[in-house]
Protein backbone atom coordinates (compact mmCIF):
# COMPACT_ATOMS: atom_id res chain seq x y z
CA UNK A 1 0.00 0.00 0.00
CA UNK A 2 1.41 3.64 -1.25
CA UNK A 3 2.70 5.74 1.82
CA UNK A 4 0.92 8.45 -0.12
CA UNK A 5 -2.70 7.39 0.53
CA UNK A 6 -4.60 9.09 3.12
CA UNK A 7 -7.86 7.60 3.45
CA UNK A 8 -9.37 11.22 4.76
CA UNK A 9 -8.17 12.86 2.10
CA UNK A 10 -11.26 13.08 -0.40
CA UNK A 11 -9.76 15.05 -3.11
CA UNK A 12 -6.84 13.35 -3.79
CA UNK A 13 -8.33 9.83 -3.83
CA UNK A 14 -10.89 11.43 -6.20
CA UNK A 15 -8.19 12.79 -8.44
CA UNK A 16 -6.08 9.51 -8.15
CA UNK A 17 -9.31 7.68 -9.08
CA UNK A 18 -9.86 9.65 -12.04
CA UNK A 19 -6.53 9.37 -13.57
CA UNK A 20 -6.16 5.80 -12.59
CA UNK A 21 -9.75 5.49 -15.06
CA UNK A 22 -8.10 7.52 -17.80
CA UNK A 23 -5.51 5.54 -17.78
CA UNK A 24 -7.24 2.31 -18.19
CA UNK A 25 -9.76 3.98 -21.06
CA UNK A 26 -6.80 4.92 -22.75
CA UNK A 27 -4.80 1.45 -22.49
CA UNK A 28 -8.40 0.25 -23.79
CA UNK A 29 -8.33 2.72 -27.14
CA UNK A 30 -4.61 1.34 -27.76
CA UNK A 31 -5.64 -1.98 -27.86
CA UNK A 32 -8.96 -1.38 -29.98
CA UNK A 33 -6.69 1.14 -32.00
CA UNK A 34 -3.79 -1.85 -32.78
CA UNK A 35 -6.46 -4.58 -32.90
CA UNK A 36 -7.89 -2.56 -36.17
CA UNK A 37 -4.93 -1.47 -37.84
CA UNK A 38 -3.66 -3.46 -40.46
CA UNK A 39 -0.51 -5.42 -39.54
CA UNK A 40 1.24 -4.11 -42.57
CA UNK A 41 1.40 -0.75 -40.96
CA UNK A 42 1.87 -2.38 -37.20
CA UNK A 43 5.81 -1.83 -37.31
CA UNK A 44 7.68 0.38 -35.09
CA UNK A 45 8.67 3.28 -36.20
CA UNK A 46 9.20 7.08 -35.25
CA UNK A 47 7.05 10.03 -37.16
CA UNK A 48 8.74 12.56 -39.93
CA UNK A 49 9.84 15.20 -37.21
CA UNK A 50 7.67 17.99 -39.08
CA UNK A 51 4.55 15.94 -37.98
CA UNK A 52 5.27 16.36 -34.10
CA UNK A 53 4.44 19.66 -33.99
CA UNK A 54 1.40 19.57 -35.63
CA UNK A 55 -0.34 16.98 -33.39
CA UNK A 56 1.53 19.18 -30.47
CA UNK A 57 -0.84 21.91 -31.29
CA UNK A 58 -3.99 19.49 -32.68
CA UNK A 59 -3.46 18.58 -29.08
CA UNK A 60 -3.10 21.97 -27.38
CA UNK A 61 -5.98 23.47 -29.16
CA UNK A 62 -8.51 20.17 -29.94
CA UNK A 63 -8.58 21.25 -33.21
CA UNK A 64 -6.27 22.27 -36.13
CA UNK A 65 -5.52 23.28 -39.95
CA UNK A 66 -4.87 19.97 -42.57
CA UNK A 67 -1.47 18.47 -42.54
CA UNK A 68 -0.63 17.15 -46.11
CA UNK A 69 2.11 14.27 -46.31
CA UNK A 70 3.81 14.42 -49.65
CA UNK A 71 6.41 11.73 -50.82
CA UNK A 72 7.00 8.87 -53.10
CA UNK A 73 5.21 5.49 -53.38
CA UNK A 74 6.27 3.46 -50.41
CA UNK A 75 7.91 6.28 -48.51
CA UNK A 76 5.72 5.82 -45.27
CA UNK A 77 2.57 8.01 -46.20
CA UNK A 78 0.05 5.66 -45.28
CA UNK A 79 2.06 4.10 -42.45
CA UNK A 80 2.17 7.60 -40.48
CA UNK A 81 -1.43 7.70 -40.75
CA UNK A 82 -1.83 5.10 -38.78
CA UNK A 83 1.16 6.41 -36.71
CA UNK A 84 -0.20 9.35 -35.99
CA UNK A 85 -3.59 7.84 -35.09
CA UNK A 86 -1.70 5.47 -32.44
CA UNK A 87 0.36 8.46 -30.58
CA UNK A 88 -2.54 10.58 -30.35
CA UNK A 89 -4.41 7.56 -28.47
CA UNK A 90 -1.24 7.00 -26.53
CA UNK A 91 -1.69 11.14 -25.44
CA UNK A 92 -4.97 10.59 -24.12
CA UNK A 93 -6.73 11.85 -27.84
CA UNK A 94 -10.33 10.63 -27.50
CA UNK A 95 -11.98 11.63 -30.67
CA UNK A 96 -12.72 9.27 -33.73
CA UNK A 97 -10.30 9.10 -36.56
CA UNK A 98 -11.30 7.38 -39.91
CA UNK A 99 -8.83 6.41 -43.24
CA UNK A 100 -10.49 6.64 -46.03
CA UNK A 101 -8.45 5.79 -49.53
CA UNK A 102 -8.77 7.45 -52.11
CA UNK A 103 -10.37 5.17 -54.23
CA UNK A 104 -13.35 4.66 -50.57
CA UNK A 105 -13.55 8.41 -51.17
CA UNK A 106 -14.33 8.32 -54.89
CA UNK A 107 -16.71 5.34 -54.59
CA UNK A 108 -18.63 6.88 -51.99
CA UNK A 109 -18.89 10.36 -53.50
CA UNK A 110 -20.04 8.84 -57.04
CA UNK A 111 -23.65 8.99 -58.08
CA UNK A 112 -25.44 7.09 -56.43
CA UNK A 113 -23.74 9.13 -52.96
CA UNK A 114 -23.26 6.85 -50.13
CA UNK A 115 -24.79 9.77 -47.97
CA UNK A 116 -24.08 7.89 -44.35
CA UNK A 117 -20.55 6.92 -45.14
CA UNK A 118 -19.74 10.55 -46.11
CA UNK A 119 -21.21 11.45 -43.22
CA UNK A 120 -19.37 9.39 -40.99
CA UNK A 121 -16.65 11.70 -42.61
CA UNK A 122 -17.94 14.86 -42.48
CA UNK A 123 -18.56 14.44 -38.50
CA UNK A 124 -14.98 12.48 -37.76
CA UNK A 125 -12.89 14.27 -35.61
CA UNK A 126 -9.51 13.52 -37.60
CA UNK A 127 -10.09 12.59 -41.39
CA UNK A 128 -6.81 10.84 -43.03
CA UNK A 129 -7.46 10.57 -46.72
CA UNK A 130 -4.74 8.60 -48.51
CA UNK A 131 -3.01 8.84 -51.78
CA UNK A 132 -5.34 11.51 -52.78
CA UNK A 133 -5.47 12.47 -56.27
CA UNK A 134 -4.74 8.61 -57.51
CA UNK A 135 -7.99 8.06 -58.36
CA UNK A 136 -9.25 9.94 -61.92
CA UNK A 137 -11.92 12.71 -60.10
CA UNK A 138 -14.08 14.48 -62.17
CA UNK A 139 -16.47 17.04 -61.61
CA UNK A 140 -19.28 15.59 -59.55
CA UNK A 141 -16.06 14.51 -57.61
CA UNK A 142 -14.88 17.51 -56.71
CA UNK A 143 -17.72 19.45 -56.17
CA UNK A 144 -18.58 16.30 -53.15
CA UNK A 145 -15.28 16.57 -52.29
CA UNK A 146 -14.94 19.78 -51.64
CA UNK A 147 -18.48 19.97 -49.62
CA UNK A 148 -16.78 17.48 -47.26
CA UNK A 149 -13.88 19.50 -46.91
CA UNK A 150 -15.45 23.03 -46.25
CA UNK A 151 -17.82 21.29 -43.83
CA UNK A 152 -14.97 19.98 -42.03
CA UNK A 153 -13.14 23.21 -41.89
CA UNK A 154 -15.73 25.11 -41.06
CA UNK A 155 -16.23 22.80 -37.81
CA UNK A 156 -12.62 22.78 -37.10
CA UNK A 157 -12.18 19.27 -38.25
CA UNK A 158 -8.84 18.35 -39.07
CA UNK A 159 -8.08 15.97 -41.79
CA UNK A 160 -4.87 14.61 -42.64
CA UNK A 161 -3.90 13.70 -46.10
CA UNK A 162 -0.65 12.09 -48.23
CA UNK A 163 -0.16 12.51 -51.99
CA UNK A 164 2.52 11.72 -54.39
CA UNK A 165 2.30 15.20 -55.88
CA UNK A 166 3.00 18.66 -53.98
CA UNK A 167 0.48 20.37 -56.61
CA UNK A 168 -2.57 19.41 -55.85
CA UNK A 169 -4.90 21.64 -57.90
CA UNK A 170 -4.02 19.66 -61.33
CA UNK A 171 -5.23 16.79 -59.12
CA UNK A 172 -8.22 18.40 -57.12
CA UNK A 173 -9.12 21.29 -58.89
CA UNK A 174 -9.06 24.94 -57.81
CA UNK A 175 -11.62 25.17 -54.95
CA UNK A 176 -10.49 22.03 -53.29
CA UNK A 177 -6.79 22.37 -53.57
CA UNK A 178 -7.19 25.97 -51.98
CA UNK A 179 -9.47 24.62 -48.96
CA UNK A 180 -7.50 22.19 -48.15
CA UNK A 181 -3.82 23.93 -48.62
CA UNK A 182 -5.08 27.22 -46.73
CA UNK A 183 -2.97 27.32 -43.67
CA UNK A 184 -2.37 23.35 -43.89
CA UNK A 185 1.23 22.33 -42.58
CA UNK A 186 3.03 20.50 -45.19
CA UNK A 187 5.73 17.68 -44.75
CA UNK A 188 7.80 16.35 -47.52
CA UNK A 189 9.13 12.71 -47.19
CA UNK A 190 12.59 12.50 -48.98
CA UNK A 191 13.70 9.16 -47.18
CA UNK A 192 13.06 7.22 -50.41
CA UNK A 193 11.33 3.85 -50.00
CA UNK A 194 10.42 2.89 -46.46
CA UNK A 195 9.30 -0.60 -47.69
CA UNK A 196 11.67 -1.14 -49.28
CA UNK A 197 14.75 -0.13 -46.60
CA UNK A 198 12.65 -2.92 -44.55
CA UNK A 199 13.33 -5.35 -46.27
């Protein structure tokens, strides 16, 4: 038995109650969190240091601007979603984080609209789209696309996304390229092949 406990003092068993339950919610999350995510992006690993201070301040603030990830196939994109996902959790994050591909987002946001699977987007607290911009979009696209993006900025959603390409209006078009890159924090992977140096 801890030397520390007082059994009259109300407060601090309170407090060491709570935090002993936060604790045990988050060790739950974790093990949800890793029980999901696929194995191929279950190796250890430490973040691009550009990326730290953005989920810093996502933290700080409980909400912030997009972070695009920008690199080569196989350079890690997809695996610091998931990354990122995992230290939130492990900092006590308790929102709801989807990944959506980009060929999920272009199937749901085709005629006919999968209205409660973009919704499920729309109201996520942290939306990762990857590879954006690999998928062919044409109009219709980007006009659903960019109603999901707005919405989620104008909540103060953030959403994460990776790309191949730093240009993303040839890619996006106009509207959505400039919601998206407005204020975003951008972080360019030049470590080649991450696969690949697995190996």
């Amino acid at each position: 038995m801890s030397t520390d406990f007082d059994p009259y003092d109300d407060e601090a068993n309170w407090r060491r109650a709570q935090e002993s339950w936060r604790r045990e919610q988050a060790e739950r999350r974790l093990q949800a969190f890793r029980t999901k995510r696929p194995i191929e992006f279950a190796e250890p690993g430490d973040l691009h240091p550009d990326i730290e201070p953005w989920i810093e301040a996502y933290l700080a603030r409980g909400r912030a601007l997009a972070l695009i990830i920008i690199g080569a196939v196989g350079a890690g994109k997809t695996w610091s979603l998931w990354k990122i996902q995992e230290t939130l959790i492990e900092r006590g994050w308790r929102g709801r984080c989807e990944i959506a591909s980009s060929y999920e987002l272009k199937e749901a946001t085709d005629r006919p609209v999968d209205h409660d699977q973009v919704r499920v987007w729309r109201e996520a607290d942290l939306l990762c789209i990857d590879d954006i911009g690999s998928q062919r979009i044409n109009d219709w696209d980007m006009d659903a696309l960019h109603a999901l993006i707005d919405t989620r900025r104008q909540h103060h959603r953030a959403t994460v996304i990776t790309s191949n390409s730093s240009d993303l209006r040839p890619l996006l078009g106009e509207r959505v390229a400039s919601r998206l890159a407005g204020g975003a924090t951008a972080v360019v992977f030049t470590n080649g092949d991450r696969r690949r140096g697995q190996q």
